[in-house]
Protein backbone atom coordinates (compact mmCIF):
# COMPACT_ATOMS: atom_id res chain seq x y z
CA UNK A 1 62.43 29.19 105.90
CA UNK A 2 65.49 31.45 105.80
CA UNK A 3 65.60 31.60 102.24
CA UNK A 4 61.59 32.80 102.03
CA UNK A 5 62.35 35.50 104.44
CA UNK A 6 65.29 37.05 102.74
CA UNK A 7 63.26 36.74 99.43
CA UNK A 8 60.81 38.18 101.35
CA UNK A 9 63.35 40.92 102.79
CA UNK A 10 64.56 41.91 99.27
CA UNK A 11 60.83 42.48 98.12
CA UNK A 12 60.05 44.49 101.12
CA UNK A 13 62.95 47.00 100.31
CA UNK A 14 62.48 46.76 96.29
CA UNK A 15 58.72 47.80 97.01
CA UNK A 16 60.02 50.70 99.90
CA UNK A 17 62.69 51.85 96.97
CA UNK A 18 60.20 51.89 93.89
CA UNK A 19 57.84 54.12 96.65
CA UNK A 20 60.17 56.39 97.39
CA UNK A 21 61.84 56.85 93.79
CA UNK A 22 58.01 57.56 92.99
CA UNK A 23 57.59 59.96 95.60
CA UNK A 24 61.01 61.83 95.12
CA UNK A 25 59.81 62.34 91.44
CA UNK A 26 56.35 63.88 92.31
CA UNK A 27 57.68 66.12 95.05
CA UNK A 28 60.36 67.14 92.32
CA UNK A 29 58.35 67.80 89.61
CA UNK A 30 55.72 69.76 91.73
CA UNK A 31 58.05 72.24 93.12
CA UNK A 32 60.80 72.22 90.33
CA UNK A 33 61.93 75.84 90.43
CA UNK A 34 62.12 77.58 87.03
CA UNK A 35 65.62 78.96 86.13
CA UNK A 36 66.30 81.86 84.00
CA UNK A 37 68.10 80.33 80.94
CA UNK A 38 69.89 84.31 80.59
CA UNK A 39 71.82 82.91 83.60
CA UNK A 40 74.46 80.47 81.67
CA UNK A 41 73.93 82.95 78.54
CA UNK A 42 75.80 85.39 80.95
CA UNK A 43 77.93 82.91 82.34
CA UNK A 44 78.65 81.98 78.89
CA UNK A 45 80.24 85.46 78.59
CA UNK A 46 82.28 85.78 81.61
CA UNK A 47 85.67 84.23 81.57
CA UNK A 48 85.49 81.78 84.11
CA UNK A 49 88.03 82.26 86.29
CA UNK A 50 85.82 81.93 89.49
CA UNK A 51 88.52 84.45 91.27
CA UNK A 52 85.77 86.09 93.53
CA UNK A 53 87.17 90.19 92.17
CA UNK A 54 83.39 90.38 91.04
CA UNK A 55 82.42 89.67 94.92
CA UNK A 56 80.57 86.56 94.46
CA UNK A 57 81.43 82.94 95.02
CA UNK A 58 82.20 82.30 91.50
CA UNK A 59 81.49 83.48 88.25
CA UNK A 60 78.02 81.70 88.53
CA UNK A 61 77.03 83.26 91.53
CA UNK A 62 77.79 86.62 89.63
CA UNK A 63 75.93 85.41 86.56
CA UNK A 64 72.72 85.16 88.78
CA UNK A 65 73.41 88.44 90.62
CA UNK A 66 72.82 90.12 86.95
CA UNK A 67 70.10 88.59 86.20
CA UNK A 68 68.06 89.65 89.12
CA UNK A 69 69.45 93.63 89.34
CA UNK A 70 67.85 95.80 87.28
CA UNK A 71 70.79 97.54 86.36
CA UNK A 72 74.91 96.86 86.64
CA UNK A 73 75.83 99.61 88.51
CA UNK A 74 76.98 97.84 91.07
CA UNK A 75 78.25 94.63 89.36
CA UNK A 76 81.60 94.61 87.28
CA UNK A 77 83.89 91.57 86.41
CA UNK A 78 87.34 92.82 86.84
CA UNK A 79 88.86 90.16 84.68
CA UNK A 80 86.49 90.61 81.31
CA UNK A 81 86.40 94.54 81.93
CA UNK A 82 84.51 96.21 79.83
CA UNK A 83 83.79 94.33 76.58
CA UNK A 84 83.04 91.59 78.90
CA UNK A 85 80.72 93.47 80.78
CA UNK A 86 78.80 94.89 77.57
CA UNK A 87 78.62 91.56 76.08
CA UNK A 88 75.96 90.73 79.85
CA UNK A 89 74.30 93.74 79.29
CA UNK A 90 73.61 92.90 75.68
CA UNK A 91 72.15 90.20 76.71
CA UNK A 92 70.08 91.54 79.75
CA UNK A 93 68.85 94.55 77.45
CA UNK A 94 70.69 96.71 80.12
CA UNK A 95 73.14 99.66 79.99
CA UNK A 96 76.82 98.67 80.79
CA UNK A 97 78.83 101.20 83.23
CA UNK A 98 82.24 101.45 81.62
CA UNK A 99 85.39 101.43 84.41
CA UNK A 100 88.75 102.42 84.15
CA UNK A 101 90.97 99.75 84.24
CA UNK A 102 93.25 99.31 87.30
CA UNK A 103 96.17 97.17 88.67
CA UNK A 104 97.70 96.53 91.84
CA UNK A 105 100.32 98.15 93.94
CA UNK A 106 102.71 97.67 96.55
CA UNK A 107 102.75 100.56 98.94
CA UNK A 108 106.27 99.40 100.59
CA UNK A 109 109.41 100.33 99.63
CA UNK A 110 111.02 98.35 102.70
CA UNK A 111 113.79 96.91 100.80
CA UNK A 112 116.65 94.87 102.62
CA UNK A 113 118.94 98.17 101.99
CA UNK A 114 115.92 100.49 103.14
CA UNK A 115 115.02 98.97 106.07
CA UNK A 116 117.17 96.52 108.25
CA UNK A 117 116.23 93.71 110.08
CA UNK A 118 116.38 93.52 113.59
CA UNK A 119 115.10 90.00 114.58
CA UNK A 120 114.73 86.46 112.59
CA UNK A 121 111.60 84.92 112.19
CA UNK A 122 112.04 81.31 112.28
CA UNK A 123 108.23 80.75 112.21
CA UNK A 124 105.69 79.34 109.64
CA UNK A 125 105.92 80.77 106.56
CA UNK A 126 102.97 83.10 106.30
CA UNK A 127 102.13 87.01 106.39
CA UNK A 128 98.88 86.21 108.24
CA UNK A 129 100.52 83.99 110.61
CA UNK A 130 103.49 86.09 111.20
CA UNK A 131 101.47 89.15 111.43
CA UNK A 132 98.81 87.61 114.05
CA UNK A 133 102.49 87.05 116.38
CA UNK A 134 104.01 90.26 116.39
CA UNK A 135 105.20 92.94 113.79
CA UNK A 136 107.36 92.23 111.94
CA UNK A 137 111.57 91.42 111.45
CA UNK A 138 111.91 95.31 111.06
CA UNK A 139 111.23 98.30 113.70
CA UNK A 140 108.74 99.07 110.85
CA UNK A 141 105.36 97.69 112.00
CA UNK A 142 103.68 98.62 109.05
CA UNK A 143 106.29 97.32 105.98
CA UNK A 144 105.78 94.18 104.31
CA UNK A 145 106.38 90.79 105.73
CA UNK A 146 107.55 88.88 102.76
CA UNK A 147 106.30 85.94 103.07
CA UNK A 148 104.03 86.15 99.99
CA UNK A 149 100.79 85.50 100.78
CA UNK A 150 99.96 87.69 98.10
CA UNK A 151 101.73 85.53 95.67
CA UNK A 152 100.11 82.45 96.64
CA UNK A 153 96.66 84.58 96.06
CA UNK A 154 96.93 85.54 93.00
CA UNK A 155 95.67 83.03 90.07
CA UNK A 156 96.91 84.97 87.15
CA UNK A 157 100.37 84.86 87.78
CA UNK A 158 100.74 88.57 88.51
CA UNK A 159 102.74 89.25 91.48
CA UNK A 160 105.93 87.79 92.60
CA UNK A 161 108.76 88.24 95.27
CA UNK A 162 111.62 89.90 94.15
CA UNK A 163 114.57 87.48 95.44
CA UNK A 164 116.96 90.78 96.00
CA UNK A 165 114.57 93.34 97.71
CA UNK A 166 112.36 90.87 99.76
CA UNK A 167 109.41 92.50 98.32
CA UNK A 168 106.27 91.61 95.92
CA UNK A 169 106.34 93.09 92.51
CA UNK A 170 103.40 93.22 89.79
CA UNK A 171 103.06 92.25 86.27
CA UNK A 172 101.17 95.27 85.12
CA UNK A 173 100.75 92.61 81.77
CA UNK A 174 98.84 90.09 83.88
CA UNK A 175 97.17 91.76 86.69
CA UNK A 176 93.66 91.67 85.97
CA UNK A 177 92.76 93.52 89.63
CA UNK A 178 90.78 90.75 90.95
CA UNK A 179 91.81 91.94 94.12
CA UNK A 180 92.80 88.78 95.92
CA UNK A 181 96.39 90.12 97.05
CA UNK A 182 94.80 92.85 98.40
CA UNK A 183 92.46 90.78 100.70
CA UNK A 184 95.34 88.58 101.46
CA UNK A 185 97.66 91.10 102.32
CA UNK A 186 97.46 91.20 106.31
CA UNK A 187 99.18 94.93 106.29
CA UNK A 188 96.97 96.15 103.59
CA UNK A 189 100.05 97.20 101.37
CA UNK A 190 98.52 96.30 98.59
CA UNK A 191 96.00 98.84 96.80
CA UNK A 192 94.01 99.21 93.36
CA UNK A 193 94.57 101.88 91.80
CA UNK A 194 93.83 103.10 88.14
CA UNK A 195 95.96 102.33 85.05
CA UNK A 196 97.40 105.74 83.97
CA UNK A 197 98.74 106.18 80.21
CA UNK A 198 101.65 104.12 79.10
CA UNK A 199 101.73 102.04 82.42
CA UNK A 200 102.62 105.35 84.46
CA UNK A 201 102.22 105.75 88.35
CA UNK A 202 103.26 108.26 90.98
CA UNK A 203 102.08 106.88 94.42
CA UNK A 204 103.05 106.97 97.88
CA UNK A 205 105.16 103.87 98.41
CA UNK A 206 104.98 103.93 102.25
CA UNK A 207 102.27 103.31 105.03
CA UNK A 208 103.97 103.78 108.20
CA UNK A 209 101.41 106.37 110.21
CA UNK A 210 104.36 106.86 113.01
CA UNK A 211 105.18 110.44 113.27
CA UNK A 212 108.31 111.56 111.25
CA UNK A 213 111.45 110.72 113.71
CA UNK A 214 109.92 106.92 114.29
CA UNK A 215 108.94 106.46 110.74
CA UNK A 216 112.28 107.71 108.91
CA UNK A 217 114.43 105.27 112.18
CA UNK A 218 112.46 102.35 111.32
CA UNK A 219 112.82 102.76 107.29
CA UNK A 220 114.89 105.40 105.02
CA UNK A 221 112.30 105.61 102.74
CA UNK A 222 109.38 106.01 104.59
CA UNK A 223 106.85 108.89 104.66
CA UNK A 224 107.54 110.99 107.70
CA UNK A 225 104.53 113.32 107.30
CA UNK A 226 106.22 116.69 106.44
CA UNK A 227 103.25 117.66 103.94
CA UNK A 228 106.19 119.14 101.25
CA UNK A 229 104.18 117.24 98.63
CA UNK A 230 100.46 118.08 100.39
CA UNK A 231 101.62 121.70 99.63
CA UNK A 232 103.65 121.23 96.20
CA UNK A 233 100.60 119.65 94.34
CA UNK A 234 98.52 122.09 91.87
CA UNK A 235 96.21 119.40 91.22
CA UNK A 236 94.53 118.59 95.08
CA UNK A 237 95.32 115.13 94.73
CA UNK A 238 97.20 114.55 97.56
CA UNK A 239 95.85 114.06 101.00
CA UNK A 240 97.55 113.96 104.76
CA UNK A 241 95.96 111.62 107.08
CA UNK A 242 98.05 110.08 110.38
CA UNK A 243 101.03 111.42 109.31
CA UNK A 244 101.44 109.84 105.96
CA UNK A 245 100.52 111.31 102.54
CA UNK A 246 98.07 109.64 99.93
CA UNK A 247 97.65 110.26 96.18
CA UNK A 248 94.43 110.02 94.16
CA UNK A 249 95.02 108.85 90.91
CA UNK A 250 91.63 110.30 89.50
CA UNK A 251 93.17 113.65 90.45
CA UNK A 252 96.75 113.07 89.82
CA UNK A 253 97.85 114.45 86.33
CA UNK A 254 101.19 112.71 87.15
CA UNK A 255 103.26 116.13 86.97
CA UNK A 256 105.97 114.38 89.44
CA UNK A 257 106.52 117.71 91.66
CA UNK A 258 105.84 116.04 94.02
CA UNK A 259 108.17 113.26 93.96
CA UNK A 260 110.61 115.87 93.47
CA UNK A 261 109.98 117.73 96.90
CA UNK A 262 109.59 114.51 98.89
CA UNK A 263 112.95 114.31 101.55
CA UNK A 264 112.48 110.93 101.88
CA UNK A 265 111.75 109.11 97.94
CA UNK A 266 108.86 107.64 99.65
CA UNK A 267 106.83 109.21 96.60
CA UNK A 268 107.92 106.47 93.59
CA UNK A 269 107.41 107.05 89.66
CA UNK A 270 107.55 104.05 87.40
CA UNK A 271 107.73 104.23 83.56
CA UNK A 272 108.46 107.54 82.89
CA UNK A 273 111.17 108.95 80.78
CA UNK A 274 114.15 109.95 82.26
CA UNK A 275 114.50 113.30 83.77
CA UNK A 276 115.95 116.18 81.50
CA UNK A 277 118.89 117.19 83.21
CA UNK A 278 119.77 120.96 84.03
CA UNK A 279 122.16 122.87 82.82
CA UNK A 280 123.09 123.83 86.21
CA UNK A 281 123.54 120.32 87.30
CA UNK A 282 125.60 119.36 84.16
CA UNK A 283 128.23 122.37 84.67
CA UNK A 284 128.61 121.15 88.56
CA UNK A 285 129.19 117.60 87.23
């Protein structure tokens, strides 16, 4: 008796599984929803490094995104740049929008030497977490926390903490600007900004908006708002908003009067010659 009734059992649920296999199949193949094959020809092209700088969760995701726009405008993958992107619209029969390429920055100059400490955190070892509890070690609210947050971000091995100044610094070489430092960056210190010839940059390595008295106690190098390089700059590419100066690289022909005004060196230069020295400053020597 027992042994007809699990026979019995095992039919019953061999007979429900066949149904429902049957079923699952039908439903399946009735409304089975037609992929564009151009979608993994495109994600064929990209290089897979599912970073999220395009916007999209994943290369994939971006893949799909081009296939349904009627034009790429909009969409750019940071990491293949532009021979990456003319390779999707080769394949789309679309017109690629070129970019210039860019690379992070590190608007802090909030060195150890630059800007003391005045307290110890002895808390969990994390910008955002640090951040979300108060301001910071330094009387600068605004200057990086070194934990490196932006460090852990990046997947390309392009940023790291300088042991000696505390700080993050960038491998111009590896940075592709997927932008994940800058998202993880809690003080938004971090900023894209356009590659200039021979690696060359002249930005404003400061964000403290405290008026200039505050700003230049809390940190030596900070920009205190006096507008000496607003007014020294032939070009118009420097702005003054809350007290602290801002330079536009598509407007910046990287002349360096301005760093040469600034009272504070809050303006920095990287990868330029060295400066021609005057006469007048070699008979005084």
């Amino acid at each position: 008796m027992i042994l007809t009734l699990v026979i019995n059992t095992i039919l019953v649920l061999s007979i429900i599984g066949v149904l429902a296999a049957v079923i699952l199949a039908v439903a399946a193949k009735k409304f089975k929803v037609e992929e564009d094959p151009r979608i993994d020809d495109v994600e064929g092209t990209l290089p897979g490094a599912n970073c999220g700088g395009c916007g999209f969760a994943g290369c994939r995701a971006f893949a799909e995104a081009c296939v349904k726009e009627m034009e790429l405008s909009s969409l750019y993958c940071p990491v293949g740049g532009n021979d990456c992107m003319g390779s999707v619209a080769d394949i789309l029969g679309l017109e690629a929008v070129k970019k210039a390429p860019q690379t992070a920055v590190v608007r802090c100059n909030g060195t150890c030497e630059h800007r003391p400490k005045t307290n110890h955190y002895n808390g969990s070892i994390s910008c955002a977490i640090a951040s979300s509890l108060y301001a910071g070690d330094t009387g600068c609210a605004y200057g990086c926390l070194g934990c490196g947050d932006c460090v852990t971000a990046c997947e390309f091995d392009a940023i790291h903490m300088n042991p000696e100044t505390g700080l993050p610094e960038v491998d111009d070489e590896k940075c592709v600007a997927c932008g994940a430092c800058v998202t993880a960056c809690p003080k938004t210190l971090i900023e894209l900004r356009k590659k200039m010839p021979k690696g060359r940059k002249v930005y404003v390595s400061c964000r403290n908006m405290d008026k200039g008295a505050a700003a230049k106690k809390a940190c030596s190098t900070a920009c205190i708002g006096c507008t000496k390089c607003f007014k020294e700059c032939p070009f118009d590419a420097i702005t003054m908003e809350k007290n602290l100066a801002f330079i536009d690289a598509d407007k910046c022909k990287l002349c360096r009067k301005c760093v040469s005004v600034c009272p504070t060196g809050a303006i920095v230069e990287e990868n330029f010659p060295p400066r021609k020295v005057k006469k007048e400053e070699e008979a005084a020597s």
